[in-house]
C-alpha atoms as a PDB file:
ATOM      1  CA  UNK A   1      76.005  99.257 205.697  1.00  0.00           C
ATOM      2  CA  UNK A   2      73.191  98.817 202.866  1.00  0.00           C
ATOM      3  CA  UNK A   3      72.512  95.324 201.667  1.00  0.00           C
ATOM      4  CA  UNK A   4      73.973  96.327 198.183  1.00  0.00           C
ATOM      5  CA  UNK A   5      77.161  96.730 199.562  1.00  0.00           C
ATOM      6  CA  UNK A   6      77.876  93.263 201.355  1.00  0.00           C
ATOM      7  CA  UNK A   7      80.501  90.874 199.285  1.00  0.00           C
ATOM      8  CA  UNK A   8      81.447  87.403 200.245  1.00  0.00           C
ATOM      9  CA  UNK A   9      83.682  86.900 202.565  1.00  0.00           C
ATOM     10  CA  UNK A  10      87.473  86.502 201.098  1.00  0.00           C
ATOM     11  CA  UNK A  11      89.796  87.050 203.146  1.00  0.00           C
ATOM     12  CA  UNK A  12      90.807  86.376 207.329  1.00  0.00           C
ATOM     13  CA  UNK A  13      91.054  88.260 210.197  1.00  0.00           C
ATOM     14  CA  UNK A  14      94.724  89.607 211.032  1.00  0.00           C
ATOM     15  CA  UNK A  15      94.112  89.178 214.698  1.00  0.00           C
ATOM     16  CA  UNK A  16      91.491  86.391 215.378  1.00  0.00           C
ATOM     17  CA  UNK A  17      91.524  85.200 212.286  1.00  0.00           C
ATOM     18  CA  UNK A  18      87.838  85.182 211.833  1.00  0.00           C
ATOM     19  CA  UNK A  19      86.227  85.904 208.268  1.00  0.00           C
ATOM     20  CA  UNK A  20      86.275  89.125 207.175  1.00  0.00           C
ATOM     21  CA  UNK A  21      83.462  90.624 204.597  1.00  0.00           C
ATOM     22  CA  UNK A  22      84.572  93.174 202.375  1.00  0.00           C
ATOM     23  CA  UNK A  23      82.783  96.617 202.132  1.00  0.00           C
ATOM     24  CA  UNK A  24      84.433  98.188 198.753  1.00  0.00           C
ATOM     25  CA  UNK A  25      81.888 100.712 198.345  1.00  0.00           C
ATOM     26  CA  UNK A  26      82.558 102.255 201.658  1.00  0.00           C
ATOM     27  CA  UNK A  27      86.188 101.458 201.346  1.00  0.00           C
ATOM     28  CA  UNK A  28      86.668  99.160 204.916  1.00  0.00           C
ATOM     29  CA  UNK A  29      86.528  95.369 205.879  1.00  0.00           C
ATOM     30  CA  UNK A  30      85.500  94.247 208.985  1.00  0.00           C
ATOM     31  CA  UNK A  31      85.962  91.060 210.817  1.00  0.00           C
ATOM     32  CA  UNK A  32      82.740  89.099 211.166  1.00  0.00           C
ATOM     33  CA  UNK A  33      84.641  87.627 214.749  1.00  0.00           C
ATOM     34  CA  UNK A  34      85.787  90.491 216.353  1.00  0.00           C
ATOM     35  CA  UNK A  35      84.413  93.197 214.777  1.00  0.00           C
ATOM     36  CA  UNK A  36      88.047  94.970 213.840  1.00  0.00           C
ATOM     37  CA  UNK A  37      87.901  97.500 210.909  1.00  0.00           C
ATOM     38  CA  UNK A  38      90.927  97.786 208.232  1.00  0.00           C
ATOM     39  CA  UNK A  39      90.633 100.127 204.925  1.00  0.00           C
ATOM     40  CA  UNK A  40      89.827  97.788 202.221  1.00  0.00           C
ATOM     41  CA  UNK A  41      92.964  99.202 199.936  1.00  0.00           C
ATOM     42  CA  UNK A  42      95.379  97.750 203.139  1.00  0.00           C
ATOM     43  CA  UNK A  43      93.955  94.466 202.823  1.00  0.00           C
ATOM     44  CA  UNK A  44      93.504  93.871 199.083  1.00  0.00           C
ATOM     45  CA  UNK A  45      96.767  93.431 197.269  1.00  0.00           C
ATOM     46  CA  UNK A  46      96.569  95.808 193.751  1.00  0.00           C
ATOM     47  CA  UNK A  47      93.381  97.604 195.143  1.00  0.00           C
ATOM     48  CA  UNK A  48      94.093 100.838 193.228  1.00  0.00           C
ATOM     49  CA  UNK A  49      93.243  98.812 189.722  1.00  0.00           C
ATOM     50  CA  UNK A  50      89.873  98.432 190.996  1.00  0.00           C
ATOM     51  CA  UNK A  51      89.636 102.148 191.426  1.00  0.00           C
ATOM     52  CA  UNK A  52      87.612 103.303 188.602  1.00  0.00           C
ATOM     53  CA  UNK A  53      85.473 100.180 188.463  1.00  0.00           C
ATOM     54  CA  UNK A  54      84.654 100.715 192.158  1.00  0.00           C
ATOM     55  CA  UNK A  55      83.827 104.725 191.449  1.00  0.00           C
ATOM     56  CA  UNK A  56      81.300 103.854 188.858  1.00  0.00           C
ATOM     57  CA  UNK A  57      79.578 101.222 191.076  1.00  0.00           C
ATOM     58  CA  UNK A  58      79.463 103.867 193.646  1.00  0.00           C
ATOM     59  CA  UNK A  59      78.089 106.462 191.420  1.00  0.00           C
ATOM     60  CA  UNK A  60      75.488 103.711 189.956  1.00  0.00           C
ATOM     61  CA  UNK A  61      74.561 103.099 193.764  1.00  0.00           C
ATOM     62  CA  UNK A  62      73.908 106.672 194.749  1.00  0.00           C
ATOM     63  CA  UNK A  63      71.569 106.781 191.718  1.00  0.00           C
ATOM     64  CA  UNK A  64      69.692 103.519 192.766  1.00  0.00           C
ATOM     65  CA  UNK A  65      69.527 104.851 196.387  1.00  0.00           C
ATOM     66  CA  UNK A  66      68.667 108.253 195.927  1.00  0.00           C
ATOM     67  CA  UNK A  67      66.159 110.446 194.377  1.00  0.00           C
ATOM     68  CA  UNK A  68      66.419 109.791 190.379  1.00  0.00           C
ATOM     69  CA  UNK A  69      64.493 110.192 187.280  1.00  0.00           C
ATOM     70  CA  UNK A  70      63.724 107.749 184.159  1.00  0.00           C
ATOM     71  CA  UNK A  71      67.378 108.640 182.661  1.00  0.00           C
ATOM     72  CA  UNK A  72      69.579 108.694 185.434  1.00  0.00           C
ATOM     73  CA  UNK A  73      67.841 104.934 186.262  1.00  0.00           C
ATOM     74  CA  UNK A  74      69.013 103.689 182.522  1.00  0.00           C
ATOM     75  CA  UNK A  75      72.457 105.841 183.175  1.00  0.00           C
ATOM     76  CA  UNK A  76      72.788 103.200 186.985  1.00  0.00           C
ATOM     77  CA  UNK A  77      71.976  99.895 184.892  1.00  0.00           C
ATOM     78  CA  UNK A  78      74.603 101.231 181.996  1.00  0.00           C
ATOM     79  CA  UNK A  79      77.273 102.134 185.008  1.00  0.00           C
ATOM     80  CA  UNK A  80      76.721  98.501 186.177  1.00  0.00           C
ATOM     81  CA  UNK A  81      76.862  96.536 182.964  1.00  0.00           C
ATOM     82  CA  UNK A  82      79.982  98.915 182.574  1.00  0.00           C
ATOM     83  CA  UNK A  83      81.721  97.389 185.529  1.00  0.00           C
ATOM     84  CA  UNK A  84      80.662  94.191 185.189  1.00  0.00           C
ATOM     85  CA  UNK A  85      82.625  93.600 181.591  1.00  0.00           C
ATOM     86  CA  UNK A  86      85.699  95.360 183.205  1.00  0.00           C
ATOM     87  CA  UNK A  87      85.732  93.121 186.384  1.00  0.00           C
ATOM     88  CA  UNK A  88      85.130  90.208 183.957  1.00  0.00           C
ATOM     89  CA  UNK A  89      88.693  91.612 181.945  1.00  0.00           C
ATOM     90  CA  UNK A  90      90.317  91.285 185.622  1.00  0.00           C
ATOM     91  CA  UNK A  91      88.806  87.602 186.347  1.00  0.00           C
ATOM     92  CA  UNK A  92      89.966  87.807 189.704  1.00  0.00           C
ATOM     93  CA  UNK A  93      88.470  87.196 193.451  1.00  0.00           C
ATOM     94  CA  UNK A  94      88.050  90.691 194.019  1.00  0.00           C
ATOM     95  CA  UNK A  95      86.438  91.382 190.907  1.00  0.00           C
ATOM     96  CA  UNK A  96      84.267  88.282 191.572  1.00  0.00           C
ATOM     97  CA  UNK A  97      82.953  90.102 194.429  1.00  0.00           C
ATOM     98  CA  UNK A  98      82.291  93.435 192.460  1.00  0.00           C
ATOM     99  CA  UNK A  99      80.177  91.573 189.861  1.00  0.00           C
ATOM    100  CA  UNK A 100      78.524  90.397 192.458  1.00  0.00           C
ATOM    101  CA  UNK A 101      77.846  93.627 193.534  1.00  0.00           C
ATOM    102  CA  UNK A 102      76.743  95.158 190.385  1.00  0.00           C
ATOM    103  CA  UNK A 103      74.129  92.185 189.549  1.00  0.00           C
ATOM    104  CA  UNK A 104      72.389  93.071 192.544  1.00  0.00           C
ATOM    105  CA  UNK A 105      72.335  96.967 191.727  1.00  0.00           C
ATOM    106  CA  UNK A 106      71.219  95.812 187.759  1.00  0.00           C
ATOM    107  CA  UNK A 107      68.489  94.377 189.671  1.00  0.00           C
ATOM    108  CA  UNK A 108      67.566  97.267 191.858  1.00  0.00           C
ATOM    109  CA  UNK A 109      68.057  99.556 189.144  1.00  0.00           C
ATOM    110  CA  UNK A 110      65.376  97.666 186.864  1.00  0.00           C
ATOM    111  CA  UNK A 111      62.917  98.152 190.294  1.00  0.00           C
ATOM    112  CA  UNK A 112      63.785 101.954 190.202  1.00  0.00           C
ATOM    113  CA  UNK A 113      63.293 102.235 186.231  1.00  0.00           C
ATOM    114  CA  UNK A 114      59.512 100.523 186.849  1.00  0.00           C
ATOM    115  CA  UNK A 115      58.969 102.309 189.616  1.00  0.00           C
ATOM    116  CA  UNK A 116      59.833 105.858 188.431  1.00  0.00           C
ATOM    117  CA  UNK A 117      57.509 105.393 185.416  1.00  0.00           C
ATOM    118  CA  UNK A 118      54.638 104.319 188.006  1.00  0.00           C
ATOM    119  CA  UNK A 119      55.198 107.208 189.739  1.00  0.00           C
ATOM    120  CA  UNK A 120      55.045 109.404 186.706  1.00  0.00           C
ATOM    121  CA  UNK A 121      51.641 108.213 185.979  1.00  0.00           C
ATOM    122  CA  UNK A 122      50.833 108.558 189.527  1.00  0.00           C
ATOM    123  CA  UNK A 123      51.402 112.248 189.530  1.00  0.00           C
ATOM    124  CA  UNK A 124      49.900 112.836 185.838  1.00  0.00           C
ATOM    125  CA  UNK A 125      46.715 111.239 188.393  1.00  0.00           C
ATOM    126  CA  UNK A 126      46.728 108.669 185.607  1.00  0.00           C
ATOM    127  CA  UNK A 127      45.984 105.895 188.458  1.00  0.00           C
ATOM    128  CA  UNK A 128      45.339 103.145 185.708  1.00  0.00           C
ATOM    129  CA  UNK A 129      48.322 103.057 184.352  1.00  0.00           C
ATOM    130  CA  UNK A 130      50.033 103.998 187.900  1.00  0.00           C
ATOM    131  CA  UNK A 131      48.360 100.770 189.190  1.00  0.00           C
ATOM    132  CA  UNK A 132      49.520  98.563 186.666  1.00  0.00           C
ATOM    133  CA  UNK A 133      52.921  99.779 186.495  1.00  0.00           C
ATOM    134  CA  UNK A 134      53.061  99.594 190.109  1.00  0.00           C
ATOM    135  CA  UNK A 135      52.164  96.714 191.440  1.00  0.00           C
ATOM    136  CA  UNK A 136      55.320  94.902 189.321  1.00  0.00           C
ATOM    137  CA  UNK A 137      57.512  96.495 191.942  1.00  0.00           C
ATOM    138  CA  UNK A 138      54.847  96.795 195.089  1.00  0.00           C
ATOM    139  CA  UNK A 139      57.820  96.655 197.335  1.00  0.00           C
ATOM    140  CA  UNK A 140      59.954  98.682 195.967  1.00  0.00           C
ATOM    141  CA  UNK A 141      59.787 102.132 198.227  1.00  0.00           C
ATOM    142  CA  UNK A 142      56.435 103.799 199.010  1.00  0.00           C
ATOM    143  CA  UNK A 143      54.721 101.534 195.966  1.00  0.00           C
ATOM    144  CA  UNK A 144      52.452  99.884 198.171  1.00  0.00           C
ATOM    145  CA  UNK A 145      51.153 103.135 199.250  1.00  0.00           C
ATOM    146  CA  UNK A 146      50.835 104.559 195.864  1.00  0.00           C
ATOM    147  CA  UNK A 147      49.224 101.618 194.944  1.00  0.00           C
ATOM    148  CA  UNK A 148      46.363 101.491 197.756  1.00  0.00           C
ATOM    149  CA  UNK A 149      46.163 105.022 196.875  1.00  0.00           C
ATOM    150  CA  UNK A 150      45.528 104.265 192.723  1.00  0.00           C
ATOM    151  CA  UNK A 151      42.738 101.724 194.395  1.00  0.00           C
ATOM    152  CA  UNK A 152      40.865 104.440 196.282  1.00  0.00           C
ATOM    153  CA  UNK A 153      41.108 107.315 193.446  1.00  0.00           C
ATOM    154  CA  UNK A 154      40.364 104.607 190.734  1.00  0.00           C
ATOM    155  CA  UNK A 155      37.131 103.439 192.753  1.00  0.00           C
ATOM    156  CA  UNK A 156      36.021 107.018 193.067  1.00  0.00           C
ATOM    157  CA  UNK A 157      35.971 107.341 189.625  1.00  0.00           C
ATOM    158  CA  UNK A 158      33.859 104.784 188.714  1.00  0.00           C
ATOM    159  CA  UNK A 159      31.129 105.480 191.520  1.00  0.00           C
ATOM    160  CA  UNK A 160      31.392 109.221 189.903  1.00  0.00           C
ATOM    161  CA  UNK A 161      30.972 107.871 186.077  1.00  0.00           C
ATOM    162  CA  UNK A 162      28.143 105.369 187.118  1.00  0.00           C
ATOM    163  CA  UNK A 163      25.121 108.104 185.284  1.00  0.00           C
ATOM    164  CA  UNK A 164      27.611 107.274 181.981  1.00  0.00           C
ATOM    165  CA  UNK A 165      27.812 104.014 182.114  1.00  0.00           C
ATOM    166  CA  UNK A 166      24.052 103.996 182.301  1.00  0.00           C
ATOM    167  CA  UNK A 167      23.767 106.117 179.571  1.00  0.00           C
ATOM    168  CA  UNK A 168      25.829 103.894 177.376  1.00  0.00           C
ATOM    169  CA  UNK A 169      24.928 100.778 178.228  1.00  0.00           C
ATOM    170  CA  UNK A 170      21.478 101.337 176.767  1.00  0.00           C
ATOM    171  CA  UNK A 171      21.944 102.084 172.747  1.00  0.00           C
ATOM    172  CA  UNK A 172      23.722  98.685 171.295  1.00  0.00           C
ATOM    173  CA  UNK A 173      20.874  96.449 173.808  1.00  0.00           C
ATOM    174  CA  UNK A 174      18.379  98.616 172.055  1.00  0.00           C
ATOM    175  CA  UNK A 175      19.447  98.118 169.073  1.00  0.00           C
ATOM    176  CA  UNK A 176      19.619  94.182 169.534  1.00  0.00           C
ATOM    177  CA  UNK A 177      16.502  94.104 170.877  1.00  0.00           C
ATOM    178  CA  UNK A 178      14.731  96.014 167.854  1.00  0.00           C
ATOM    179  CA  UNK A 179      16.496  93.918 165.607  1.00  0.00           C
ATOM    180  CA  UNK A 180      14.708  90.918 167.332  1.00  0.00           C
ATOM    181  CA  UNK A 181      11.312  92.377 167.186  1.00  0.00           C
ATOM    182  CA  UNK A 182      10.989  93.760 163.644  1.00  0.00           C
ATOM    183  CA  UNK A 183      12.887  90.938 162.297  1.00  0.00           C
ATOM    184  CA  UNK A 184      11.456  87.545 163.836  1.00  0.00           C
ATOM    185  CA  UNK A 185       8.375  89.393 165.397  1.00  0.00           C
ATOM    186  CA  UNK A 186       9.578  88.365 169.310  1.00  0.00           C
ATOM    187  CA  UNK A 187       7.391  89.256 171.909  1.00  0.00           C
ATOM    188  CA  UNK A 188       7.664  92.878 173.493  1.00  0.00           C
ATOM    189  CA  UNK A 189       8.124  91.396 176.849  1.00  0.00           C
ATOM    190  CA  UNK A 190      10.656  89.182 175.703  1.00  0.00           C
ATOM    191  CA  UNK A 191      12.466  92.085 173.644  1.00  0.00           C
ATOM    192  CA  UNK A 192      12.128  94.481 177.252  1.00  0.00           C
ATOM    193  CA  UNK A 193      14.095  91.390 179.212  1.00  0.00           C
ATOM    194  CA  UNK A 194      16.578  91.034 176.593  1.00  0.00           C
ATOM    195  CA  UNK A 195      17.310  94.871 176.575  1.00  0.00           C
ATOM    196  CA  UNK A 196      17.535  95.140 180.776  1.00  0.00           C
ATOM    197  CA  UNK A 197      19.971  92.226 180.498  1.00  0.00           C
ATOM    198  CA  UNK A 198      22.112  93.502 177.973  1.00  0.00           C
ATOM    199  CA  UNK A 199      22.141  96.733 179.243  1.00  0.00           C
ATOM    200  CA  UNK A 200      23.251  95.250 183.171  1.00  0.00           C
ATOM    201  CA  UNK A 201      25.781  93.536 181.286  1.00  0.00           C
ATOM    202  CA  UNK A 202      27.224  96.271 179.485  1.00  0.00           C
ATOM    203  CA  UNK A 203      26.799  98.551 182.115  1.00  0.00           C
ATOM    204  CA  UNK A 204      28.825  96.556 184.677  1.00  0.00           C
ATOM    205  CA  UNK A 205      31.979  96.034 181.892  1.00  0.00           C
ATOM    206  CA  UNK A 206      31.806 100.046 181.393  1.00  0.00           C
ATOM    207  CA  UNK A 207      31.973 100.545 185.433  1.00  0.00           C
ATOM    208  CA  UNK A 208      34.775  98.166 185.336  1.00  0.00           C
ATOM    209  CA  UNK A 209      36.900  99.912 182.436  1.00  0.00           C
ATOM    210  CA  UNK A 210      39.241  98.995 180.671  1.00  0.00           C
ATOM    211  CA  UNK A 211      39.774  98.900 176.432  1.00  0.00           C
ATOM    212  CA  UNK A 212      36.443  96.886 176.496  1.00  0.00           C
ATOM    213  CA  UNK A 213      34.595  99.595 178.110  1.00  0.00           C
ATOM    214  CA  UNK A 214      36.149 102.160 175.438  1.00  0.00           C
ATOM    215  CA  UNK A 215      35.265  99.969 172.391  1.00  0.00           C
ATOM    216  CA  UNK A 216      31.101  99.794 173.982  1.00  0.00           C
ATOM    217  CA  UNK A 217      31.214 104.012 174.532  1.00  0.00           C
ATOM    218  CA  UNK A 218      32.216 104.140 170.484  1.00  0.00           C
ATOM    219  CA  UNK A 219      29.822 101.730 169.528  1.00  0.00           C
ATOM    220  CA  UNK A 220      27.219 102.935 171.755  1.00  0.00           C
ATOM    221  CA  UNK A 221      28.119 106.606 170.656  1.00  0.00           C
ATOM    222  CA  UNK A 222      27.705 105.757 166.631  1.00  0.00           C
ATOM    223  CA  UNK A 223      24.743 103.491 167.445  1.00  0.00           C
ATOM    224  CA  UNK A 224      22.757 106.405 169.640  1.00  0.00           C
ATOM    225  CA  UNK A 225      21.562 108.554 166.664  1.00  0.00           C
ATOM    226  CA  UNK A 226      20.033 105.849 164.012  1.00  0.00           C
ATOM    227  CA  UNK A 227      18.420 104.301 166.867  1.00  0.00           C
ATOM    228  CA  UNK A 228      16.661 106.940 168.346  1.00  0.00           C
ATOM    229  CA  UNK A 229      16.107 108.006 164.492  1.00  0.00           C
ATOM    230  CA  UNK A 230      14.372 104.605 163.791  1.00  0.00           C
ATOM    231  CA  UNK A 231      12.091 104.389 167.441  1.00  0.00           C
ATOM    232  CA  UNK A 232      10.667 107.797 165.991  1.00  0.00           C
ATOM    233  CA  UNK A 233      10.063 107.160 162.631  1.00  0.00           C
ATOM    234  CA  UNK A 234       9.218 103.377 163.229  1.00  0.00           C
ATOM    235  CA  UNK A 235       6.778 103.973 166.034  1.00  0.00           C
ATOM    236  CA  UNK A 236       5.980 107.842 166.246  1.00  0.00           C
ATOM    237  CA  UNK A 237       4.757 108.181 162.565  1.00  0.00           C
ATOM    238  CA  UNK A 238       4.446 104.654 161.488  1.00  0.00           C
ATOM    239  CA  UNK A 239       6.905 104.692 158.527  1.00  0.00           C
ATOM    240  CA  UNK A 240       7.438 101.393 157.185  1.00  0.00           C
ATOM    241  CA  UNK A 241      10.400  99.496 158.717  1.00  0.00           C
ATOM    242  CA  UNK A 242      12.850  98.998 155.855  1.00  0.00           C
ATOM    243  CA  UNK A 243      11.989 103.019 155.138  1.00  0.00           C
ATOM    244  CA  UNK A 244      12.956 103.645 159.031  1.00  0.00           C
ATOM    245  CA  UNK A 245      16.205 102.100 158.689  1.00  0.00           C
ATOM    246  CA  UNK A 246      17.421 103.729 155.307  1.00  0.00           C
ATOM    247  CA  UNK A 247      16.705 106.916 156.783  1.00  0.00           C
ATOM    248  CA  UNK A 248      18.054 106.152 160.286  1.00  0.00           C
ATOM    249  CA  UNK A 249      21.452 104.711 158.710  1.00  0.00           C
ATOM    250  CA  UNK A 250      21.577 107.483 155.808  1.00  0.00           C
ATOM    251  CA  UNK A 251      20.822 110.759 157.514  1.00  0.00           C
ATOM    252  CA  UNK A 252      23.434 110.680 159.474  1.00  0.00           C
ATOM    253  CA  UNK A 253      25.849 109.602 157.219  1.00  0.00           C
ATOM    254  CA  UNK A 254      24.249 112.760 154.781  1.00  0.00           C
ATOM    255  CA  UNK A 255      24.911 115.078 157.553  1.00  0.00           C
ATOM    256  CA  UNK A 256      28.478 114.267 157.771  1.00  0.00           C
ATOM    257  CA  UNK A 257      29.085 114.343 154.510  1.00  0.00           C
ATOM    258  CA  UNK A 258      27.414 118.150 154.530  1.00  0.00           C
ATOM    259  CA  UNK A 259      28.601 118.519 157.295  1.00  0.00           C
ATOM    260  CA  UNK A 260      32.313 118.392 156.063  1.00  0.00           C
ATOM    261  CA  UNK A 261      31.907 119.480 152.769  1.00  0.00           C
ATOM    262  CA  UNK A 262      30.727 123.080 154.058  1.00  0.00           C
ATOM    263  CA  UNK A 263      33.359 122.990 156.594  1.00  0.00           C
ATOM    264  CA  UNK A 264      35.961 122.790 153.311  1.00  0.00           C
ATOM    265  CA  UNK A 265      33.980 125.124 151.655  1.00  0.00           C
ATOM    266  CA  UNK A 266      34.380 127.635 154.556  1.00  0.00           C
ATOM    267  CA  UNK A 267      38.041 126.589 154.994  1.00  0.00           C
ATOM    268  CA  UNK A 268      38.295 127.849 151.212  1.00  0.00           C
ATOM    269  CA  UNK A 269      36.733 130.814 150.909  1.00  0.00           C
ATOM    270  CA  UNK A 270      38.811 132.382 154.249  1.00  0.00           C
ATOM    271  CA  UNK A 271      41.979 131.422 152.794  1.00  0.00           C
ATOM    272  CA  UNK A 272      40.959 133.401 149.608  1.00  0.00           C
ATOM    273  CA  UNK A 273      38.988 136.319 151.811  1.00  0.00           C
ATOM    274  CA  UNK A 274      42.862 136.367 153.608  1.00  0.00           C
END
């Protein structure tokens, strides 16, 4: 007998008079004394009103217990609420012990709803979201498993995307440090410690992930091109500073701007070649 199933007791044994607990899902009581079985329906006065209610708990229950999907987890909790105002109508022991019943499967049916949509992630290998979404219901079924599971893949991951986070964790400390040294003339060595600190930083919050590490890979991305730009002019060919930075910050903002306007160009002459 699952746990979902068990009502208080309400009623007493016909032989030893011990309490009996109610099993309207399965349709029996049993005495908690002696063990003695009855149908349910010869024991409850009026059981066949409780028919339909009791169906729809059962089919909400099956749902909850078995294999389901995102839907059929909303259709359980809708089944439940279902009963629950048309045991509330009745107002009656009986239905006191089917409300009963159905709070507990609204809860287990919120688990499964969580759960299923972990598990999606889980096998779209999205084992961010799959960890997040998981460990609200970590012992809910074979969570806990998925979970250690999202661990391992999601540590992987990082050790494999260490070279990038490298790679991007040097442009915005560069560009710091630069700023430093042309603008109030701070010692090289001074600049050099700045930039290995930044980038450590940076490159630990990128190994990490997260939205933070997304927002640095932009910034780093955009920042990339003018700074290499400006190291080449600045201190290649010795072009004046405020010159460096013009072109640095404007060429690549010219290229784009070509860039697109010969891609509408192109756009526009096919359509009319077609």
């Amino acid at each position: 007998m699952s746990g979902i199933n068990v009502t208080p007791i309400s009623l007493k044994c016909k032989i030893c008079g011990g309490d009996i607990v109610n099993d309207y899902l399965a349709g029996t009581s049993m005495c908690a004394n002696c063990g003695n079985r009855w149908s349910v329906a010869d024991m409850v006065p009026d059981y066949a009103k409780y028919s339909r209610i009791i169906a729809s708990i059962t089919k909400a229950n099956s749902i909850v217990e078995g294999d389901s999907n995102v839907g059929s987890a909303n259709e359980a909790k809708l089944l439940f609420k279902t009963a629950v105002i048309e045991c509330s109508a009745l107002n009656d022991a009986v239905s006191s012990d089917l409300i009963r019943i159905c709070e507990e499967g609204q809860k287990k049916a919120d688990l499964l709803a969580v759960y299923l949509k972990g598990k999606g992630f889980f096998d779209k290998q999205s084992y961010n979201s799959a960890l997040s979404t998981l460990t609200k219901v970590k012992d809910f079924r074979d969570a806990g498993a998925m979970i250690e599971i999202c661990k391992e893949e999601i540590e992987k991951k990082r050790k494999k995307d260490i070279p990038w986070a490298v790679i991007f964790s040097l442009p915005l400390p560069a560009a710091v440090s630069l700023f430093f040294r042309e603008q109030l003339s701070w010692p090289w060595v001074v600049c050099i410690l700045l930039f290995l600190a930044g980038s450590a930083g940076l490159g630990y919050v990128l190994y990490r992930g997260g939205v933070a590490s997304v927002i640095i890979k932009i910034l780093s991305f955009l920042a990339a091109g003018p700074i290499i730009t400006f190291s080449i002019l600045a201190y290649a060919f010795h072009v004046p500073t405020w010159i460096s930075v013009i072109v640095a910050i404007g060429a690549p903002i010219a290229l784009f701007i070509l860039f697109a306007s010969a891609t509408e160009q192109l756009s526009v002459f096919t359509n009319k070649k077609n």
